[in-house]
N, C-alpha and C. Protein backbone atom coordinates (compact mmCIF):
# COMPACT_ATOMS: atom_id res chain seq x y z
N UNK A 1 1.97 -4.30 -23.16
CA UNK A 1 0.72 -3.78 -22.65
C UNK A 1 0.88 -3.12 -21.28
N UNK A 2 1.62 -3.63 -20.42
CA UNK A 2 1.80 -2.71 -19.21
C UNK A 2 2.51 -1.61 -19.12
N UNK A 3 2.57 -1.22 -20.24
CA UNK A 3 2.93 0.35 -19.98
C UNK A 3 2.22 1.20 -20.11
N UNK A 4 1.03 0.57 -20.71
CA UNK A 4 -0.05 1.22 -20.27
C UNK A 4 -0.98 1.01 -19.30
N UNK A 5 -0.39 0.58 -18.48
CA UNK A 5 -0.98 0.21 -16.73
C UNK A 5 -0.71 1.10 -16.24
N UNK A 6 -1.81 1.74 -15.42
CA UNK A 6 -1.23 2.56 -14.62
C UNK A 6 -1.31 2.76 -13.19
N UNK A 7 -0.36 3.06 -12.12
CA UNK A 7 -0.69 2.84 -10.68
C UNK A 7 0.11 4.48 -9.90
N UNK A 8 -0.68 4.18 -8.85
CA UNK A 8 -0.26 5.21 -7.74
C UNK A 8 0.11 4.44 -7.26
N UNK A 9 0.92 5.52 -5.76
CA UNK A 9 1.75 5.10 -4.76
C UNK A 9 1.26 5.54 -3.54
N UNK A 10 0.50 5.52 -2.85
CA UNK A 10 0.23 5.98 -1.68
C UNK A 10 1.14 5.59 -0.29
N UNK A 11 1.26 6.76 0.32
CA UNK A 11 2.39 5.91 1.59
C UNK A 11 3.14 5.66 1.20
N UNK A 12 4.30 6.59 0.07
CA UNK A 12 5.34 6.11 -1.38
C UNK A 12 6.53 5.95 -0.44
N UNK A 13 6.63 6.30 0.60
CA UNK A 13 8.14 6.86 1.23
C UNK A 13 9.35 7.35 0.27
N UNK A 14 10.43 6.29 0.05
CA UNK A 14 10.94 6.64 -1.00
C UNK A 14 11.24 6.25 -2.26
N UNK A 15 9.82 5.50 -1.97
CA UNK A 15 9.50 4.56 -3.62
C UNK A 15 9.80 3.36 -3.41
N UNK A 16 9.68 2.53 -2.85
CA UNK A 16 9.87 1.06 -3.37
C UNK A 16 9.10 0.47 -4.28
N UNK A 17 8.06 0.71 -3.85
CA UNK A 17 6.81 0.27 -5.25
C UNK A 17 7.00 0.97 -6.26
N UNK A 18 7.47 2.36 -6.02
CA UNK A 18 7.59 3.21 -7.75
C UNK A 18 8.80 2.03 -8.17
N UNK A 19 9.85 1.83 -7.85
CA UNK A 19 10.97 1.36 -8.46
C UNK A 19 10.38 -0.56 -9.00
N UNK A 20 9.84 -1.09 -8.03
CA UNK A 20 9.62 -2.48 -8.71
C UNK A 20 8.29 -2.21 -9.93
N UNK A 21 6.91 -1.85 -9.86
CA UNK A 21 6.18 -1.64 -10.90
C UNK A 21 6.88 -0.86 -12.10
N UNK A 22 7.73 0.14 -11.39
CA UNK A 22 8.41 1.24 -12.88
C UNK A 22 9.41 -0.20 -13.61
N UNK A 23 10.43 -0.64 -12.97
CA UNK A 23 11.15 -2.08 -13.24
C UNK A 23 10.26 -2.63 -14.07
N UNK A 24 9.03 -3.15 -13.91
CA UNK A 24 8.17 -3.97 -14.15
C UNK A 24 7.57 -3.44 -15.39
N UNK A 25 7.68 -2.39 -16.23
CA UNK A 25 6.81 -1.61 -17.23
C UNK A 25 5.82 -0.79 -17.10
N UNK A 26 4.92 -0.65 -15.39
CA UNK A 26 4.42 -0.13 -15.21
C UNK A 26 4.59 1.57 -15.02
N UNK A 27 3.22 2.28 -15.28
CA UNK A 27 3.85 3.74 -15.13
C UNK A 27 3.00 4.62 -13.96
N UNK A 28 3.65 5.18 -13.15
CA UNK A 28 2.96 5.90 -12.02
C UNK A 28 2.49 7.29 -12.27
N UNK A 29 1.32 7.32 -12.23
CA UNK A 29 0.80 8.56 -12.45
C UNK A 29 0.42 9.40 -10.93
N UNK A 30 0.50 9.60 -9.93
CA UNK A 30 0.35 9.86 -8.53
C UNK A 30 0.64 9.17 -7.62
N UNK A 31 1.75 9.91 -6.62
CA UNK A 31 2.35 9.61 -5.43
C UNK A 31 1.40 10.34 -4.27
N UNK A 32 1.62 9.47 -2.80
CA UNK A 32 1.27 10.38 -1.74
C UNK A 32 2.47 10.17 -1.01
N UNK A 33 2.74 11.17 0.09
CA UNK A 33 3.81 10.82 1.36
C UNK A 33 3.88 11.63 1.89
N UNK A 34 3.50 11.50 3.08
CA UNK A 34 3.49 12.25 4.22
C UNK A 34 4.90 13.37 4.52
N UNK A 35 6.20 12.46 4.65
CA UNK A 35 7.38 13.28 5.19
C UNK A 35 7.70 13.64 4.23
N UNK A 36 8.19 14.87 4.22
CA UNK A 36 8.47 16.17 3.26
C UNK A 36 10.02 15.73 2.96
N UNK A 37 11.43 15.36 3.68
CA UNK A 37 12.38 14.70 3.25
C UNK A 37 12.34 13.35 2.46
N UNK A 38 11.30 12.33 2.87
CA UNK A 38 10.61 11.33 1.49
C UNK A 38 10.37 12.07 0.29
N UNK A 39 9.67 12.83 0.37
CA UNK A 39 8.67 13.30 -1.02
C UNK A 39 10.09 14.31 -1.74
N UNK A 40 11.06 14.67 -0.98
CA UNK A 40 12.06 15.29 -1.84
C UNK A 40 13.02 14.09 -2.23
N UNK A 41 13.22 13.46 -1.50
CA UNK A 41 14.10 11.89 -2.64
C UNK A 41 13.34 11.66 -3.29
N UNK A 42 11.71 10.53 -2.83
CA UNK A 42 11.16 10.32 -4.43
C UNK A 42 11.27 11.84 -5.54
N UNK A 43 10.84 12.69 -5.50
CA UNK A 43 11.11 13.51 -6.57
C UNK A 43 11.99 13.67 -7.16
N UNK A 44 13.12 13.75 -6.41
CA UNK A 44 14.35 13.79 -7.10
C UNK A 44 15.07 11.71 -7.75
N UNK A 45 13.98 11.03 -7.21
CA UNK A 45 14.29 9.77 -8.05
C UNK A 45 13.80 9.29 -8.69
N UNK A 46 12.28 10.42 -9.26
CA UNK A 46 11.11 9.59 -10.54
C UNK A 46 10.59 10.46 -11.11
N UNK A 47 11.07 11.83 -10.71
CA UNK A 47 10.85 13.29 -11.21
C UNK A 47 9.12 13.04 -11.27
N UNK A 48 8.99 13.11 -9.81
CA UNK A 48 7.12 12.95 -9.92
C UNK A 48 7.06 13.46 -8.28
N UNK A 49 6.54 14.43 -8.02
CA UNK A 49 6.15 15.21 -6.29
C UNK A 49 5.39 14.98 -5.92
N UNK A 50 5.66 14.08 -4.93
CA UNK A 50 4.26 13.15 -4.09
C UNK A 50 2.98 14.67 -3.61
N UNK A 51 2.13 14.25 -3.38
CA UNK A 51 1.05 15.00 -2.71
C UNK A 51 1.81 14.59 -1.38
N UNK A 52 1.06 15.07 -0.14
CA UNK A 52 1.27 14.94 1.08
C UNK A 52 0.36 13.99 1.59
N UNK A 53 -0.58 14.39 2.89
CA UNK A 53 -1.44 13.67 3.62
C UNK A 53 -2.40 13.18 2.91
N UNK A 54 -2.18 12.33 2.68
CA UNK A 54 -3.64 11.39 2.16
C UNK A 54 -5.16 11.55 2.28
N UNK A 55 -5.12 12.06 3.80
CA UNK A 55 -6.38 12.41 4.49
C UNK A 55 -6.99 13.42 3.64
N UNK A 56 -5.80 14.55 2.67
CA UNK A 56 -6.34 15.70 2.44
C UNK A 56 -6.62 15.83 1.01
N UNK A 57 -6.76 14.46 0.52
CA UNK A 57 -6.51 14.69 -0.67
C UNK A 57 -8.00 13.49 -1.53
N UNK A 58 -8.64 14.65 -2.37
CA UNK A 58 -9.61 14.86 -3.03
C UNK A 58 -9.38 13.71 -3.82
N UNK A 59 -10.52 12.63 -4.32
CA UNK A 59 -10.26 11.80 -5.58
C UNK A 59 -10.86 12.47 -6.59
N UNK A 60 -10.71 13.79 -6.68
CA UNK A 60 -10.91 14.41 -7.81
C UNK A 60 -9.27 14.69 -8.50
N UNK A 61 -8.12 14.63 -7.86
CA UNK A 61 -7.33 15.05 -8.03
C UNK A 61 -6.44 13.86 -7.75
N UNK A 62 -7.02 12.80 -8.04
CA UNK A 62 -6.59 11.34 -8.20
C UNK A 62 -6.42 11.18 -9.67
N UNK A 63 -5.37 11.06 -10.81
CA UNK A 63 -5.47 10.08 -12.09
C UNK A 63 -6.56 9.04 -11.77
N UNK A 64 -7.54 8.65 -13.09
CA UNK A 64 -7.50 6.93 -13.09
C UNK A 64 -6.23 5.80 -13.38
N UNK A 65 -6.51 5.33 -12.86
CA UNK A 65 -5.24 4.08 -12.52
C UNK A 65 -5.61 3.07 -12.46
N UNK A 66 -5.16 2.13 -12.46
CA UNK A 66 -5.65 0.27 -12.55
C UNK A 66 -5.70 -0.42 -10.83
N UNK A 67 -4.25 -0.17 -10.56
CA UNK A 67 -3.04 -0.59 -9.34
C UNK A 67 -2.70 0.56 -8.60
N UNK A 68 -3.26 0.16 -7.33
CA UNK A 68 -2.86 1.11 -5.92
C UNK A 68 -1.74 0.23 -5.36
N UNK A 69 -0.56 0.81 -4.86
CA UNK A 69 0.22 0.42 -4.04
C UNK A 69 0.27 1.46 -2.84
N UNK A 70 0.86 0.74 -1.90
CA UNK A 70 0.55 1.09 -0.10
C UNK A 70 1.09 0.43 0.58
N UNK A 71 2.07 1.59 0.98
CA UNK A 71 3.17 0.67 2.18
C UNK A 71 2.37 1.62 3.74
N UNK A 72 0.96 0.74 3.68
CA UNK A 72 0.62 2.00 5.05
C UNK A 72 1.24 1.64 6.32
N UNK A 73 1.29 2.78 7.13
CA UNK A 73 1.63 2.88 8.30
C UNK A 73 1.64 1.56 9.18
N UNK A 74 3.17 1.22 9.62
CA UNK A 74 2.99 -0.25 10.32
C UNK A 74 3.39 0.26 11.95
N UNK A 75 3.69 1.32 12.20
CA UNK A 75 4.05 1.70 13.92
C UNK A 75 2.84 0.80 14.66
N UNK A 76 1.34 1.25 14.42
CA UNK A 76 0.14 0.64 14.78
C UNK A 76 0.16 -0.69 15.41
N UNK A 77 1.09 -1.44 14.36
CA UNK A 77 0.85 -2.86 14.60
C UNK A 77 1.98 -3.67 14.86
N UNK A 78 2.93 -2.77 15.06
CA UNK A 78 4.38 -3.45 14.87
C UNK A 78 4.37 -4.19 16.39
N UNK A 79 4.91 -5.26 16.26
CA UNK A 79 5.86 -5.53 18.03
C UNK A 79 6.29 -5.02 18.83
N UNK A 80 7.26 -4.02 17.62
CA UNK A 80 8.36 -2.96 18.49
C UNK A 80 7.34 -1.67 18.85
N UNK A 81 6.51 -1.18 18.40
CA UNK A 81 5.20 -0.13 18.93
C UNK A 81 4.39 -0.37 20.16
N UNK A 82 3.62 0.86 20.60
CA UNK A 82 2.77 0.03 21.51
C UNK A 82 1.45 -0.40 20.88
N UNK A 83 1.35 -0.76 19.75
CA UNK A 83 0.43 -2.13 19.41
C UNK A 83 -1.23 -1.21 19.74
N UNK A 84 -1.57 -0.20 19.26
CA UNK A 84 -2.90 0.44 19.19
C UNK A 84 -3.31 0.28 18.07
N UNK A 85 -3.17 -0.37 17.02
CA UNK A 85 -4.08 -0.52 15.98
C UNK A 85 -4.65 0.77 15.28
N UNK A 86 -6.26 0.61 15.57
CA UNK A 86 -6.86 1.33 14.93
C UNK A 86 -7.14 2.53 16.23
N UNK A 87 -6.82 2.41 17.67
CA UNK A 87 -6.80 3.07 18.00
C UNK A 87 -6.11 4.10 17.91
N UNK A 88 -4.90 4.03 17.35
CA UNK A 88 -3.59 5.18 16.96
C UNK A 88 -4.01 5.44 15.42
N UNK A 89 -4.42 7.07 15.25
CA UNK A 89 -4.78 7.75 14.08
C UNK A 89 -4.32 7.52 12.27
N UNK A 90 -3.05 6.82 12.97
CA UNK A 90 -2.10 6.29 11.94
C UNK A 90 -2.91 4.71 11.43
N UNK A 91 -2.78 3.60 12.70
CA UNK A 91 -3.83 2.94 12.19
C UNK A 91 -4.58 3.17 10.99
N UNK A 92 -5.74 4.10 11.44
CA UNK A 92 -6.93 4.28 10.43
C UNK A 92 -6.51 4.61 9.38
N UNK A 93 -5.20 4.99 9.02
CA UNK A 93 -4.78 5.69 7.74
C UNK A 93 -5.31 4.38 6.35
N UNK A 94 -5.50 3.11 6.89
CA UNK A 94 -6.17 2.02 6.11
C UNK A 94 -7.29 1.89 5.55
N UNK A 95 -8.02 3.07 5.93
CA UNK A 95 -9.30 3.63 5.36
C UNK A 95 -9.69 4.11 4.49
N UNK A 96 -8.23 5.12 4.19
CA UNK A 96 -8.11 6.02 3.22
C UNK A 96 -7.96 5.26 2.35
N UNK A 97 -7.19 4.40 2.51
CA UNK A 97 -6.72 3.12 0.98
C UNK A 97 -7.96 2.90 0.44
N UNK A 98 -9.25 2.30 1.37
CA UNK A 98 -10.41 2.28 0.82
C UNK A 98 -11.20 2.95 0.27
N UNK A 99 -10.77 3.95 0.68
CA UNK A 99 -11.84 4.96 0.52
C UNK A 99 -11.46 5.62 -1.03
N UNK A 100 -9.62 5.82 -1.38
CA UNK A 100 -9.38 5.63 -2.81
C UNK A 100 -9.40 5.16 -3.82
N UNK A 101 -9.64 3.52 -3.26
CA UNK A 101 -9.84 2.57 -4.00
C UNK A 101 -11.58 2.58 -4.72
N UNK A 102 -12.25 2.71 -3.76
CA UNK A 102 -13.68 2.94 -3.58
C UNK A 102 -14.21 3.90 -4.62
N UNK A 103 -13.62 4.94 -4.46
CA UNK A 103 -14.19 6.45 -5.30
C UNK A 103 -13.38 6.33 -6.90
N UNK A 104 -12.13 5.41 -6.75
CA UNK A 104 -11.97 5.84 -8.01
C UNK A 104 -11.75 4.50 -8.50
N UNK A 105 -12.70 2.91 -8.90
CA UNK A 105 -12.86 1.61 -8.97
C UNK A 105 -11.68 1.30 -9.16
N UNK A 106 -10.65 1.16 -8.46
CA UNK A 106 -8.74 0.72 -8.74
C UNK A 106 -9.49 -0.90 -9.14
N UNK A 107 -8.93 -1.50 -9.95
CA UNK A 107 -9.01 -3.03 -10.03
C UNK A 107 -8.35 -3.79 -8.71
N UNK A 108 -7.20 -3.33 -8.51
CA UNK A 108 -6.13 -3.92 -7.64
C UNK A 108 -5.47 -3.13 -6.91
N UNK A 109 -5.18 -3.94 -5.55
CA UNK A 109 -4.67 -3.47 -4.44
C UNK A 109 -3.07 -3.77 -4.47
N UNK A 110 -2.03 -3.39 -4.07
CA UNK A 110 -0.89 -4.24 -3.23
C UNK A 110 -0.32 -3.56 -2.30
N UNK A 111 -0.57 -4.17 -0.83
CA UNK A 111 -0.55 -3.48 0.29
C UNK A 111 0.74 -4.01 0.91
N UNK A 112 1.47 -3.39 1.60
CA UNK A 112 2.60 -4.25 2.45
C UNK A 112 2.24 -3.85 3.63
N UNK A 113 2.93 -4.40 5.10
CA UNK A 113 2.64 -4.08 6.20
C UNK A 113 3.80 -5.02 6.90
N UNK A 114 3.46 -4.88 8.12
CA UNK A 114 4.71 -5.63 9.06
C UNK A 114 4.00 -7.15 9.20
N UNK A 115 5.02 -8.15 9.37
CA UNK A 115 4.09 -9.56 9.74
C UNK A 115 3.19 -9.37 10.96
N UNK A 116 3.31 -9.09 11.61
CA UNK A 116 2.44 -8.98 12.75
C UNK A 116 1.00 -8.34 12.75
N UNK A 117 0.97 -7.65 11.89
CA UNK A 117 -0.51 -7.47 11.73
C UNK A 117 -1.73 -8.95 11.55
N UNK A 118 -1.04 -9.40 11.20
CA UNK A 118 -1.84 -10.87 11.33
C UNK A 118 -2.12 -11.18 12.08
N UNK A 119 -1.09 -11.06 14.01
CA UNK A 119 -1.62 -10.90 14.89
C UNK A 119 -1.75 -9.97 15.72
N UNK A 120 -1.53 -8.75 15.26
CA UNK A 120 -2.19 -7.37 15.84
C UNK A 120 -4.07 -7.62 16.79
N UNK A 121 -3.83 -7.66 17.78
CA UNK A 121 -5.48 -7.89 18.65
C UNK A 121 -5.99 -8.72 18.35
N UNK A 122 -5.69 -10.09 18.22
CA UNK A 122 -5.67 -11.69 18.18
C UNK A 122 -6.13 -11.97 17.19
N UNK A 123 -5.57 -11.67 15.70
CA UNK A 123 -6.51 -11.46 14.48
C UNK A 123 -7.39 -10.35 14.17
N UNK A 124 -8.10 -10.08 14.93
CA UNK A 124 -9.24 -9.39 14.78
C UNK A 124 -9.24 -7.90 13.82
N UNK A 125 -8.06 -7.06 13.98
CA UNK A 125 -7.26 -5.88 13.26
C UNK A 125 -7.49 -6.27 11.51
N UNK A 126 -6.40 -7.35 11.34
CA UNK A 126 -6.19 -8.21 10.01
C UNK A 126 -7.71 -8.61 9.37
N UNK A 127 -8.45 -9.05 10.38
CA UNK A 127 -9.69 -9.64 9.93
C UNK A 127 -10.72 -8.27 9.03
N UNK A 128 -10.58 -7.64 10.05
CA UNK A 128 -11.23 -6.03 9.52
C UNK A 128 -10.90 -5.41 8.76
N UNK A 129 -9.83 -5.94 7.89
CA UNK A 129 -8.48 -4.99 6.97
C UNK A 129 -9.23 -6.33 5.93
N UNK A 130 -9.26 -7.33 5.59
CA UNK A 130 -9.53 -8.45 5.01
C UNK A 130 -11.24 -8.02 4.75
N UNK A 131 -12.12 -7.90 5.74
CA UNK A 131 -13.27 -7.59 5.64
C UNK A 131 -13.45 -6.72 4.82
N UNK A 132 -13.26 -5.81 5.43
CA UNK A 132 -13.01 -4.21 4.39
C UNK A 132 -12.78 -4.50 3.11
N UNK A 133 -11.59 -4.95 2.83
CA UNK A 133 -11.79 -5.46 1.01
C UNK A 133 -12.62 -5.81 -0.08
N UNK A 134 -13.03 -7.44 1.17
CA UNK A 134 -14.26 -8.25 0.41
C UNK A 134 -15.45 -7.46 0.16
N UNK A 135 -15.53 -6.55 1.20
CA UNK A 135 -17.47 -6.02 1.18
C UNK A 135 -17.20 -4.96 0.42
N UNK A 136 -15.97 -4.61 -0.29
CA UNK A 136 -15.98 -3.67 -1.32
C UNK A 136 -15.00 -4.60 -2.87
N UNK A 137 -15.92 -5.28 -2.87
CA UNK A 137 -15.52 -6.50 -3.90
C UNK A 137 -13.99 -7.01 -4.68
N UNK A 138 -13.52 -7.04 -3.44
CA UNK A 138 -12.20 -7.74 -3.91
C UNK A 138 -11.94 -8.95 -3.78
N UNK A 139 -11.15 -9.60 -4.14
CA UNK A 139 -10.92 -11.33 -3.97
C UNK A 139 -9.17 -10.83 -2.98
N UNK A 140 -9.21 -11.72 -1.96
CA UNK A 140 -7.64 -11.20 -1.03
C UNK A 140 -7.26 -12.17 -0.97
N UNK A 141 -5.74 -11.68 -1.57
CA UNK A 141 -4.69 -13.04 -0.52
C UNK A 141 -3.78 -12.31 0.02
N UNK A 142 -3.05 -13.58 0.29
CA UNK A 142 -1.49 -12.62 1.29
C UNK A 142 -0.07 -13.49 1.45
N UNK A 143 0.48 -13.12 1.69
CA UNK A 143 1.08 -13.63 2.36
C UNK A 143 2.57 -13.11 3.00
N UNK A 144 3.08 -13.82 3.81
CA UNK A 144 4.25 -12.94 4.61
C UNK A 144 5.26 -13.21 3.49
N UNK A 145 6.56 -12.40 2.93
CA UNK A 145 7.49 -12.52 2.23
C UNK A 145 8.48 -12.17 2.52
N UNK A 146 10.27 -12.46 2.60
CA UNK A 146 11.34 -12.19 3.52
C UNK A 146 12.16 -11.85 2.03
N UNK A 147 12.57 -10.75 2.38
CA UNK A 147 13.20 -10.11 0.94
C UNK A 147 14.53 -11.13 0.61
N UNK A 148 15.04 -11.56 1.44
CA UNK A 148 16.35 -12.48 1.41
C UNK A 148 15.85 -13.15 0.41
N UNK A 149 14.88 -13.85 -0.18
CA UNK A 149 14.47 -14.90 -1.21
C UNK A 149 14.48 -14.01 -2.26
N UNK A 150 14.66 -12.41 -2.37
CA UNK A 150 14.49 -12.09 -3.20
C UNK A 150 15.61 -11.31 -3.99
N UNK A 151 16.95 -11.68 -3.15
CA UNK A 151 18.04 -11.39 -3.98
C UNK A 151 18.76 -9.84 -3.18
N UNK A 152 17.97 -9.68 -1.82
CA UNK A 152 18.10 -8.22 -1.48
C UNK A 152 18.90 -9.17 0.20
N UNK A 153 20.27 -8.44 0.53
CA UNK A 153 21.07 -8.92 1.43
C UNK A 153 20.61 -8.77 2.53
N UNK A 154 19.15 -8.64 2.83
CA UNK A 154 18.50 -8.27 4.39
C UNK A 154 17.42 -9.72 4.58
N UNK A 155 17.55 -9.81 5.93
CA UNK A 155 16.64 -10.44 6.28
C UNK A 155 15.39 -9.83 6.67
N UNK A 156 14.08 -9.38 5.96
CA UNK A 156 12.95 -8.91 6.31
C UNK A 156 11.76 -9.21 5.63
N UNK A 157 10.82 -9.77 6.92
CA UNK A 157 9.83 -10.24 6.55
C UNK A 157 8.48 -9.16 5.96
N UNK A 158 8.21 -9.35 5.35
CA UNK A 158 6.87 -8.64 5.44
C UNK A 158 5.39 -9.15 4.78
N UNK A 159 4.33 -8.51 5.47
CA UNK A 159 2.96 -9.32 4.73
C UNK A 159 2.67 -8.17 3.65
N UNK A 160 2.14 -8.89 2.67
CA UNK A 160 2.17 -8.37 1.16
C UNK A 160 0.29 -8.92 1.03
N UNK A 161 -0.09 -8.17 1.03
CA UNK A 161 -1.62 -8.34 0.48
C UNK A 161 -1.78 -8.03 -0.80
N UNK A 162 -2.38 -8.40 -1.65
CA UNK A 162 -2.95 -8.62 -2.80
C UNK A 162 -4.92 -8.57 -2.88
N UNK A 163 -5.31 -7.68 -3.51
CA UNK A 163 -6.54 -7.22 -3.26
C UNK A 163 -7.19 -6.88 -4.99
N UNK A 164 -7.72 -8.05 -5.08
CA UNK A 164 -8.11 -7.91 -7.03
C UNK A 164 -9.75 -8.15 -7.05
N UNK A 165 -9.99 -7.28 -8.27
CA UNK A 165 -11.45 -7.56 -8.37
C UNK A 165 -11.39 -8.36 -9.95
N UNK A 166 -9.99 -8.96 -10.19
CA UNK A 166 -9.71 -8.97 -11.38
C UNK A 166 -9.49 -11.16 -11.29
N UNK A 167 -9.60 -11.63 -10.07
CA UNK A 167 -9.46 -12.93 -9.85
C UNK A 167 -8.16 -12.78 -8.43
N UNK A 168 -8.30 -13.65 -7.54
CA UNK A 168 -7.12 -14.50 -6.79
C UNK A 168 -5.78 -14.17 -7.20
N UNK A 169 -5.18 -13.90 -6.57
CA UNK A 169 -3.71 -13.59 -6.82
C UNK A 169 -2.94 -15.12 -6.47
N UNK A 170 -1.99 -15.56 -7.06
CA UNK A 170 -1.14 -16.63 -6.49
C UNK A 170 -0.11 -16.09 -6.10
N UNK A 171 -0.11 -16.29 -5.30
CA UNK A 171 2.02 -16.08 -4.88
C UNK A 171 2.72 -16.67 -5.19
């Protein structure tokens, strides 16, 4: 049955989500990505040409899809950044997720981000990213995940949100 699931990639870089959902049976019908050297590897590694800026792009010219994936912009919130949130334009790029999700009823979210967004502006960032979901009827979880558990020779953490109108996600 999941190959007939279908998901985008928004914020694809050079596919990580295309490669675990494609792994997984799933099939991607629309990429986004900003850098033009990204969008020429993914193409040349799923024979599929991301759109560009997100900002510019019509949900008319969105597939329906089930599953949004989104590795959005973590400079915003990182440690190593100077930590502007939603004040840095990139920030807000978390809007757009909504705002795709919104216009075209995605069932499900899966967002990654840096751990620190959890405490990006003492919670409060995370809380509004969490908010945002619920008041557009999702059920959220999360949690931080370190790829080392997952068979990949790096140590890196990251928070993995899960955003369903379909029930609670378990990890």
């Amino acid at each position: 049955m999941k190959k007939h699931v279908k998901f985008i990639d928004l914020f694809a870089g050079i596919g990580g989500f295309h490669q675990g959902f494609s792994n997984a049976g799933f099939k991607c019908v629309m990429a986004s990505e900003f850098n033009s050297s990204c969008q020429v590897t993914y193409e040349k590694n799923y024979g599929l040409k991301p759109f560009g800026d997100v900002t510019e792009i019509s949900s008319l010219d969105i597939p329906d899809h089930k599953i949004l994936t989104a590795g959005f912009p973590c400079q915003p919130f990182s440690i190593c950044g100077h930590k502007k949130g939603f004040e840095d334009t990139r920030g807000t790029l978390f809007f757009d997720i909504c705002r795709v999700a919104s216009e075209k009823n995605t069932e499900v979210l899966v967002l990654e981000n840096v751990k620190h967004l959890i405490h990006h502006d003492k919670g409060n960032t995370f809380e509004v990213i969490i908010n945002s979901l619920k008041e557009m009827g999702y059920e959220v979880s999360y949690s931080i995940l370190n790829a080392v558990h997952f068979g990949v020779p790096q140590n890196r953490e990251r928070l993995i949100i899960v955003a369903s109108k379909l029930g609670l996600f378990d990890f």
